[in-house]
N, C-alpha and C. Protein backbone atom coordinates (compact mmCIF):
# COMPACT_ATOMS: atom_id res chain seq x y z
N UNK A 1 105.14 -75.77 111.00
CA UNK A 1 103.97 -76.61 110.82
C UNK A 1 104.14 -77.45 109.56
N UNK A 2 104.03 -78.76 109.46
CA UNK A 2 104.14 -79.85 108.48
C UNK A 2 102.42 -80.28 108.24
N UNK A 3 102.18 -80.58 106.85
CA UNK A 3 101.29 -81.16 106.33
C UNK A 3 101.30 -82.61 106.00
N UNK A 4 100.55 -83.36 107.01
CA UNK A 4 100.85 -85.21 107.16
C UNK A 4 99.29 -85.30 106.26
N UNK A 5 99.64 -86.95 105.55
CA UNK A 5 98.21 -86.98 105.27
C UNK A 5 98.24 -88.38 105.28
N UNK A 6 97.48 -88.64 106.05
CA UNK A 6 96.94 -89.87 106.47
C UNK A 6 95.60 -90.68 105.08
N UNK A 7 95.86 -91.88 104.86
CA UNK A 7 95.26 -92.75 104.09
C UNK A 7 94.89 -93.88 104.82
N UNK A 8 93.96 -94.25 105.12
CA UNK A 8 93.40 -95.84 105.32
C UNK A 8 93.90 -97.36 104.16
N UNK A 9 94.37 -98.26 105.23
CA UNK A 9 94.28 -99.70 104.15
C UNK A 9 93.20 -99.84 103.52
N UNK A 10 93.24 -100.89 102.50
CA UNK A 10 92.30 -101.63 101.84
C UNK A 10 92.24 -103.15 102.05
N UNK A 11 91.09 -103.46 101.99
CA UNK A 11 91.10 -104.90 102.00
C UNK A 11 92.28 -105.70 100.79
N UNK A 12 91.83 -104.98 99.62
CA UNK A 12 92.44 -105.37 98.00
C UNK A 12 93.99 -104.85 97.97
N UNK A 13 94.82 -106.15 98.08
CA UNK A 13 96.27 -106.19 98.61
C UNK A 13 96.80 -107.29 97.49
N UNK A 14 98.00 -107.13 97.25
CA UNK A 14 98.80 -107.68 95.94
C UNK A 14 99.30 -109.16 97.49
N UNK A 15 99.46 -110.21 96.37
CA UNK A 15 99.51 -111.39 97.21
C UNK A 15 100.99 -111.78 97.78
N UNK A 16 101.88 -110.85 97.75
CA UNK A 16 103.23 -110.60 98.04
C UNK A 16 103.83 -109.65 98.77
N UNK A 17 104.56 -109.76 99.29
CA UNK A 17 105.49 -108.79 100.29
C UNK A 17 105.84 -107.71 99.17
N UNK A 18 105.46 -106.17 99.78
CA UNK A 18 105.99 -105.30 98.85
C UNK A 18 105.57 -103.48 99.79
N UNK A 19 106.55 -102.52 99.26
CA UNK A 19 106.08 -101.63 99.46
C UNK A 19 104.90 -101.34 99.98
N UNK A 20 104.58 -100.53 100.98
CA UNK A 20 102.94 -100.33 100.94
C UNK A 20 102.41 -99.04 100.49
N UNK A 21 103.35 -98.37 99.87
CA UNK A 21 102.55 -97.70 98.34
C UNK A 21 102.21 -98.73 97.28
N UNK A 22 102.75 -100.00 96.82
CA UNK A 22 102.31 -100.47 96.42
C UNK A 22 101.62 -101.47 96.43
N UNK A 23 101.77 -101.69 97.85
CA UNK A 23 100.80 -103.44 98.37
C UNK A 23 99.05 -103.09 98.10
N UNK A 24 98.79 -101.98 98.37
CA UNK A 24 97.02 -101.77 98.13
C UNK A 24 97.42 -101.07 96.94
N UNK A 25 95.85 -101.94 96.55
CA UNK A 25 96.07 -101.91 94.93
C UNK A 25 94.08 -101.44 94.53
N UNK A 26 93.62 -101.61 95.74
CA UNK A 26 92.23 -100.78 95.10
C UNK A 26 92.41 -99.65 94.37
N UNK A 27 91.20 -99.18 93.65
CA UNK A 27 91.08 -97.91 92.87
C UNK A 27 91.30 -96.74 93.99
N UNK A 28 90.64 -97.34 95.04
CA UNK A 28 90.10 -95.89 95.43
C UNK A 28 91.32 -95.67 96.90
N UNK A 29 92.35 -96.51 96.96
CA UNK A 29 93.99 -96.27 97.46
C UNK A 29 94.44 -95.51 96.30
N UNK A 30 94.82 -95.97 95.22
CA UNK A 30 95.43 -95.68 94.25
C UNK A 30 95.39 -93.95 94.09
N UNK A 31 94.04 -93.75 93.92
CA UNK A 31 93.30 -92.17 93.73
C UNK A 31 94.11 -91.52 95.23
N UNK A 32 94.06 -92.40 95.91
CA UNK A 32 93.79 -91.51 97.40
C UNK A 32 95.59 -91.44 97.43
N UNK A 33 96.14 -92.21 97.00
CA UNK A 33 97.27 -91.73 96.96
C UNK A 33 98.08 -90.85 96.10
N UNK A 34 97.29 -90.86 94.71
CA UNK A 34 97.73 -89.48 94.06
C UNK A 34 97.22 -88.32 94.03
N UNK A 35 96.08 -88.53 94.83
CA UNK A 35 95.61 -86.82 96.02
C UNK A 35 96.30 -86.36 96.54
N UNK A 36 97.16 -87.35 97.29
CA UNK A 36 97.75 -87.05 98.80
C UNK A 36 98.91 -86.16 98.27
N UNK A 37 99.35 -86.93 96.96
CA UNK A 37 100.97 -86.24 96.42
C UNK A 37 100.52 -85.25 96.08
N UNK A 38 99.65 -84.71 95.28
CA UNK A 38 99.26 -83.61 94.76
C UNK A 38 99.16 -82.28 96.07
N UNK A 39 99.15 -82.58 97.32
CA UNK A 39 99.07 -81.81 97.94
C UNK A 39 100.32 -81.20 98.28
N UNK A 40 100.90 -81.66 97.78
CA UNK A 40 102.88 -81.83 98.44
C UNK A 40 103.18 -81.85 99.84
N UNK A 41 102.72 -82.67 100.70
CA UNK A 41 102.39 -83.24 101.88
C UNK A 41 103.85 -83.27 102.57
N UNK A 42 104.65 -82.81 104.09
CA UNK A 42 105.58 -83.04 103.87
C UNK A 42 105.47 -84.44 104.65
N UNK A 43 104.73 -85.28 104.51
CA UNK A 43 104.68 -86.92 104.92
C UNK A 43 103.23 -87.49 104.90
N UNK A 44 103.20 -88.73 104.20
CA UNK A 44 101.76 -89.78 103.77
C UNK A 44 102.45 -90.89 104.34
N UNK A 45 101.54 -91.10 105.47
CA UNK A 45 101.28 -92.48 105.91
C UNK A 45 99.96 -93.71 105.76
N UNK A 46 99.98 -94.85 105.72
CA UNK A 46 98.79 -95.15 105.76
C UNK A 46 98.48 -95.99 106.66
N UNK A 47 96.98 -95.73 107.29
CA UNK A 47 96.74 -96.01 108.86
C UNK A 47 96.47 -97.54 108.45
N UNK A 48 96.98 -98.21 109.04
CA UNK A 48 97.18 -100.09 108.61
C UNK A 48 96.18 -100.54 109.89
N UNK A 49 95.62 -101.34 109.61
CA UNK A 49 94.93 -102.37 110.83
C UNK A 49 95.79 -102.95 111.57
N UNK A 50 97.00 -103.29 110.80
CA UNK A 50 97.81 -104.51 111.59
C UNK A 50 98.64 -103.75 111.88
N UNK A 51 99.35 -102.70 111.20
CA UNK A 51 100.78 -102.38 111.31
C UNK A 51 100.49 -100.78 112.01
N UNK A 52 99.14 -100.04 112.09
CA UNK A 52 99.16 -98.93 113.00
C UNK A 52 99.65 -97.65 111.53
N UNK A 53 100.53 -96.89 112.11
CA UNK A 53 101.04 -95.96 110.98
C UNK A 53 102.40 -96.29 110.79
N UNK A 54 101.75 -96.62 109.15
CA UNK A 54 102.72 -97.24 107.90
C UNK A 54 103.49 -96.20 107.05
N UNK A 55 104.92 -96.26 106.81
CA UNK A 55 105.12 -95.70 106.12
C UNK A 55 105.05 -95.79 104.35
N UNK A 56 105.48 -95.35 103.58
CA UNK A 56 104.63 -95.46 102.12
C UNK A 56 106.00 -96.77 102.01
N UNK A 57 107.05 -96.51 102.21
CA UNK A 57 107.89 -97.27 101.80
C UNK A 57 108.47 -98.63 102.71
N UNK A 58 107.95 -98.69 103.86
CA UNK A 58 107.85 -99.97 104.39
C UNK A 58 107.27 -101.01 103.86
N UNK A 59 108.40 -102.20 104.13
CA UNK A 59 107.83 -103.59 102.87
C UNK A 59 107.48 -104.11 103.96
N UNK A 60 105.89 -104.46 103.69
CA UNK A 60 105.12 -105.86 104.81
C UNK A 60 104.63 -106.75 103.73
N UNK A 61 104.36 -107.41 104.87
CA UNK A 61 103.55 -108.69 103.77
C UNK A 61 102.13 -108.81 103.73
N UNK A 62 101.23 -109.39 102.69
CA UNK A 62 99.58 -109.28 102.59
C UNK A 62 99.27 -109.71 104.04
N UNK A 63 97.86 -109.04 104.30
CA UNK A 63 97.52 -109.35 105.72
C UNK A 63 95.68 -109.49 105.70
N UNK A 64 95.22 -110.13 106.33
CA UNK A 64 93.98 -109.60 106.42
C UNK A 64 92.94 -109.56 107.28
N UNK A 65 93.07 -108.01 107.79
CA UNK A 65 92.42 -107.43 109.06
C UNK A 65 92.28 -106.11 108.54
N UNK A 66 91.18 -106.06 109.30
CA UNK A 66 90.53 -104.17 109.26
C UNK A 66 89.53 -103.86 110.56
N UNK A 67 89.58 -102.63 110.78
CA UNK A 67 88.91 -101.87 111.85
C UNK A 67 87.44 -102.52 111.54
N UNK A 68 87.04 -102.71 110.22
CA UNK A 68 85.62 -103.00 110.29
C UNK A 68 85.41 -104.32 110.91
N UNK A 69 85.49 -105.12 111.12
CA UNK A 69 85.36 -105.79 112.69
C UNK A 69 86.00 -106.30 113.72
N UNK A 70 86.00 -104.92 113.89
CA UNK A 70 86.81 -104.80 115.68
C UNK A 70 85.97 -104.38 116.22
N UNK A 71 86.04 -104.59 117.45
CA UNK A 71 84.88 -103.87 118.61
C UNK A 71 85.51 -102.63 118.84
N UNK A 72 84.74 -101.58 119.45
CA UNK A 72 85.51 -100.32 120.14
C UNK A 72 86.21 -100.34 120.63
N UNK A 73 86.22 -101.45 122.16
CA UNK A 73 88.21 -101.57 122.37
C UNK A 73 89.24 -101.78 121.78
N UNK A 74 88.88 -102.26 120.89
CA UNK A 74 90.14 -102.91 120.31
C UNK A 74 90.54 -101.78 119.09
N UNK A 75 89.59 -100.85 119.06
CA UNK A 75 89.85 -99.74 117.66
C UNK A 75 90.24 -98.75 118.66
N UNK A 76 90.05 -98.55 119.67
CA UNK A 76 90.75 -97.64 121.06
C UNK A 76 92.20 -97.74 121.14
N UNK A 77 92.06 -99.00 121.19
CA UNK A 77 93.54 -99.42 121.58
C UNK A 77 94.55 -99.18 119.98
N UNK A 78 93.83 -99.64 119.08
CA UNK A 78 94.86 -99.92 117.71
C UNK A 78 95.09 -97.81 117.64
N UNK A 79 93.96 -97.39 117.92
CA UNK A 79 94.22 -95.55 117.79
C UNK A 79 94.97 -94.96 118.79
N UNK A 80 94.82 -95.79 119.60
CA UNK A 80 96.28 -95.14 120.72
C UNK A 80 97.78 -95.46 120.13
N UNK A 81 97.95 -96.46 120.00
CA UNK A 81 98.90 -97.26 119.47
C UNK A 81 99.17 -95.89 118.26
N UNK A 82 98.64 -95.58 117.53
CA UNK A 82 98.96 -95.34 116.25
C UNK A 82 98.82 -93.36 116.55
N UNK A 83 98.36 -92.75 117.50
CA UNK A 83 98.56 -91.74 118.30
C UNK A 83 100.26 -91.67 118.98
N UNK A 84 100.83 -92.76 119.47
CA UNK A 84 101.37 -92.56 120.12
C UNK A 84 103.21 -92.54 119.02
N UNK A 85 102.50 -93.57 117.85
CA UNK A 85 103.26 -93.55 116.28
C UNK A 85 103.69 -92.15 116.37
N UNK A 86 102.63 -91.59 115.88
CA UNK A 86 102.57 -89.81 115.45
C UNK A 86 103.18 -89.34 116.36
N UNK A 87 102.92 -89.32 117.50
CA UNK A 87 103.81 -88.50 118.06
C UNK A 87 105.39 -88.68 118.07
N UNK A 88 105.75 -90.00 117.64
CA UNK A 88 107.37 -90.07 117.58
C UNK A 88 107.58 -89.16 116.13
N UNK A 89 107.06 -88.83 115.39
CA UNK A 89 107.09 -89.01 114.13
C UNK A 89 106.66 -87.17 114.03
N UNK A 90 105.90 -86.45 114.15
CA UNK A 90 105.20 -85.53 113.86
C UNK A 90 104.91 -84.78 115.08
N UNK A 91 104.38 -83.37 115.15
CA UNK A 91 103.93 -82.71 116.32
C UNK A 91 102.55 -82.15 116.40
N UNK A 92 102.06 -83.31 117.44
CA UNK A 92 100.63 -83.19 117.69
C UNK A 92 99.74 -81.93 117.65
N UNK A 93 100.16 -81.17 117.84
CA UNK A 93 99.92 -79.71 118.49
C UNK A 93 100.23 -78.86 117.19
N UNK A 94 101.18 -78.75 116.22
CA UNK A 94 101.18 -77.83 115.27
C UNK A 94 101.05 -78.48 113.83
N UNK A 95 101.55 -79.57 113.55
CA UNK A 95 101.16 -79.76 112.80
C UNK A 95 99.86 -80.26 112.00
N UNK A 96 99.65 -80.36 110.54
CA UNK A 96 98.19 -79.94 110.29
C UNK A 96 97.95 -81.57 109.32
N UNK A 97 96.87 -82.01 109.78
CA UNK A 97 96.60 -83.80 109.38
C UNK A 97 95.58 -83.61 108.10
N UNK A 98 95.62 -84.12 107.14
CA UNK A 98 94.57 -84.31 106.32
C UNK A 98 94.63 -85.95 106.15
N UNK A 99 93.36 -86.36 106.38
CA UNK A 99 92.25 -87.61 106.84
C UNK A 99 91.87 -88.25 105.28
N UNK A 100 92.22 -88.90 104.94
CA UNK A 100 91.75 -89.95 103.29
C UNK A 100 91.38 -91.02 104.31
N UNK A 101 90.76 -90.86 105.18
CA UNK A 101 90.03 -92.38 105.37
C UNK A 101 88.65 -92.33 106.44
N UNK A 102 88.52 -93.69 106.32
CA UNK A 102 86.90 -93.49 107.04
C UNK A 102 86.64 -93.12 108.83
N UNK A 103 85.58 -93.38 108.76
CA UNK A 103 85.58 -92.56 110.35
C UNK A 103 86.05 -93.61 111.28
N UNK A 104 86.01 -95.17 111.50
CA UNK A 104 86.66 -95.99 111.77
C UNK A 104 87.77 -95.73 112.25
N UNK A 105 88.93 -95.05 110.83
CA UNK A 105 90.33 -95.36 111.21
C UNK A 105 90.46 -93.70 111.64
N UNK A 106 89.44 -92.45 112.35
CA UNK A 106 89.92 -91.53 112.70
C UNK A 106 89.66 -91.26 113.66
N UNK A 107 88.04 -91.33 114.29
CA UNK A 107 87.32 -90.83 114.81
C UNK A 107 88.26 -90.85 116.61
N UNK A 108 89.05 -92.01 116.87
CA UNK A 108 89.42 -92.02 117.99
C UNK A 108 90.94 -91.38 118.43
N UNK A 109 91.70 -90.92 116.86
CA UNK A 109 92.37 -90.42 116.28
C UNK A 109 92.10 -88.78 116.72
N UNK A 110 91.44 -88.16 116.34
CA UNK A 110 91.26 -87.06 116.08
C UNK A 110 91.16 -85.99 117.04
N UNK A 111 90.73 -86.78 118.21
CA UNK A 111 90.52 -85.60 119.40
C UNK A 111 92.11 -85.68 119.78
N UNK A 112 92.98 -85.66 119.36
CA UNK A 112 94.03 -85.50 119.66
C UNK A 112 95.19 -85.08 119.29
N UNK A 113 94.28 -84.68 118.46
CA UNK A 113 95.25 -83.71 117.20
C UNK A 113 94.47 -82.55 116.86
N UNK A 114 95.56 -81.06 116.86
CA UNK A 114 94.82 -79.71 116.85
C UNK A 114 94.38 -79.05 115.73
N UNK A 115 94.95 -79.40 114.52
CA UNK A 115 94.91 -78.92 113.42
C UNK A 115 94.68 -80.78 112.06
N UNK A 116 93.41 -80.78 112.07
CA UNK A 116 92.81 -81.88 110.93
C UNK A 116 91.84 -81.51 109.96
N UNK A 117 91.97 -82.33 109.18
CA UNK A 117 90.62 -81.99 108.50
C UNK A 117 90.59 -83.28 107.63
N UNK A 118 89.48 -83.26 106.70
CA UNK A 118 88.72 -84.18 106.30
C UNK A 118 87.94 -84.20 104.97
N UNK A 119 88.69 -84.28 103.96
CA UNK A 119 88.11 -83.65 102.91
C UNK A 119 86.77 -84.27 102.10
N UNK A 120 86.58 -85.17 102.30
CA UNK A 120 85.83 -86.13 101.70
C UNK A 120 84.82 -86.71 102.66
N UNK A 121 84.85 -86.24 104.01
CA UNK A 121 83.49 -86.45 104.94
C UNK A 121 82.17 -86.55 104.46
N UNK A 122 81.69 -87.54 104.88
CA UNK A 122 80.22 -87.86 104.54
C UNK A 122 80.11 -88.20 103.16
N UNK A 123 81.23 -88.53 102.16
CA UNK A 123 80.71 -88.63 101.22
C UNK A 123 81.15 -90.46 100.99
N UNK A 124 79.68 -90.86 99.79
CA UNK A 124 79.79 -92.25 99.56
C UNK A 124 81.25 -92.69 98.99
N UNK A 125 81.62 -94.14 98.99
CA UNK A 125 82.82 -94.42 98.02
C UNK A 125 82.94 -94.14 96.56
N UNK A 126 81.44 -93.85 96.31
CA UNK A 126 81.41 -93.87 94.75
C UNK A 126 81.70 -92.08 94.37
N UNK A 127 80.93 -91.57 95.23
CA UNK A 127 81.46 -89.58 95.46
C UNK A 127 82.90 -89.79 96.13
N UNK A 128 83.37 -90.23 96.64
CA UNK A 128 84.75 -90.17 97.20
C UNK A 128 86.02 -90.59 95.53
N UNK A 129 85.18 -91.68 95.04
CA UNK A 129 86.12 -91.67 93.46
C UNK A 129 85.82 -90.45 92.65
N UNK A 130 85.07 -90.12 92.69
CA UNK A 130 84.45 -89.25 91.74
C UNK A 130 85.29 -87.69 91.92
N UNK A 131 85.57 -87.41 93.42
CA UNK A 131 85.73 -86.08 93.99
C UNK A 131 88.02 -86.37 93.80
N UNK A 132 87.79 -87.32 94.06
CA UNK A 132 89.72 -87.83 93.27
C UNK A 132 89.94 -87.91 92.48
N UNK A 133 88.98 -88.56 91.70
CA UNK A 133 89.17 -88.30 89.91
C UNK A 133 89.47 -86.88 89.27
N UNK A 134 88.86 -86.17 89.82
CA UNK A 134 88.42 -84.51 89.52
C UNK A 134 89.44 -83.77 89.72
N UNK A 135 90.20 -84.65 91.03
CA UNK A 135 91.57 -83.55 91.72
C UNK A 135 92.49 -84.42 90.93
N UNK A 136 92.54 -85.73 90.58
CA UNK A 136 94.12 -86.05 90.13
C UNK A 136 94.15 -86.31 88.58
């Protein structure tokens, strides 16, 4: 069993082609990515609008799109797409997902994976900095 941990994009993106550990540059990526290490994860991806599941070290270029307005098909479809990622990548069935992002980039995600969780559910962005600050 492997520990994946999934992170959501940000709108707030460096205006150049680069890493995408380093292309999002919000606070609350930043935090969410030195959570993720702190867990010793044996893989962090981050769930991209455009690009599906990103690896930390794949270089793309600035983009700008997000789940927040897409209709349900089209967030169906981008979560299949990015279901079907994982499975080249990871094993649906035993391995165990921890969720750094909103219900958007999971909710269609999730029934399809046996072992998830969600550490920061229900809480605002401003309790979501607050509860990363504390851990990193």
């Amino acid at each position: 069993m492997k520990k994946i941990v999934l992170i959501s994009c940000v709108s707030k993106k460096l205006t150049h082609t680069a890493r995408a550990r380093d292309i999002y540059v919000s606070p609350l990526f930043r935090l969410n990515l030195a959570y993720a290490e702190s867990l010793n994860p044996d893989a962090i991806y981050v769930l991209s609008a455009k690009h599906g599941l990103l690896p930390l070290d794949d270089e793309i270029a600035p983009y700008d799109l997000t789940l927040n307005t897409m209709g349900t098909a089209q967030i169906k479809a981008w979560a299949a797409g990015v279901v079907a990622q994982l499975a080249a990548v990871t094993d649906l069935k035993r391995d165990r997902f921890v969720f750094l992002a909103g219900d958007k980039y999971r909710k269609f995600i999730v029934p399809r994976l046996a072992q998830f969780e969600v550490p920061m559910q229900g809480l605002t962005i401003g309790r979501q900095l607050q509860f990363l600050s504390n851990r990193t």
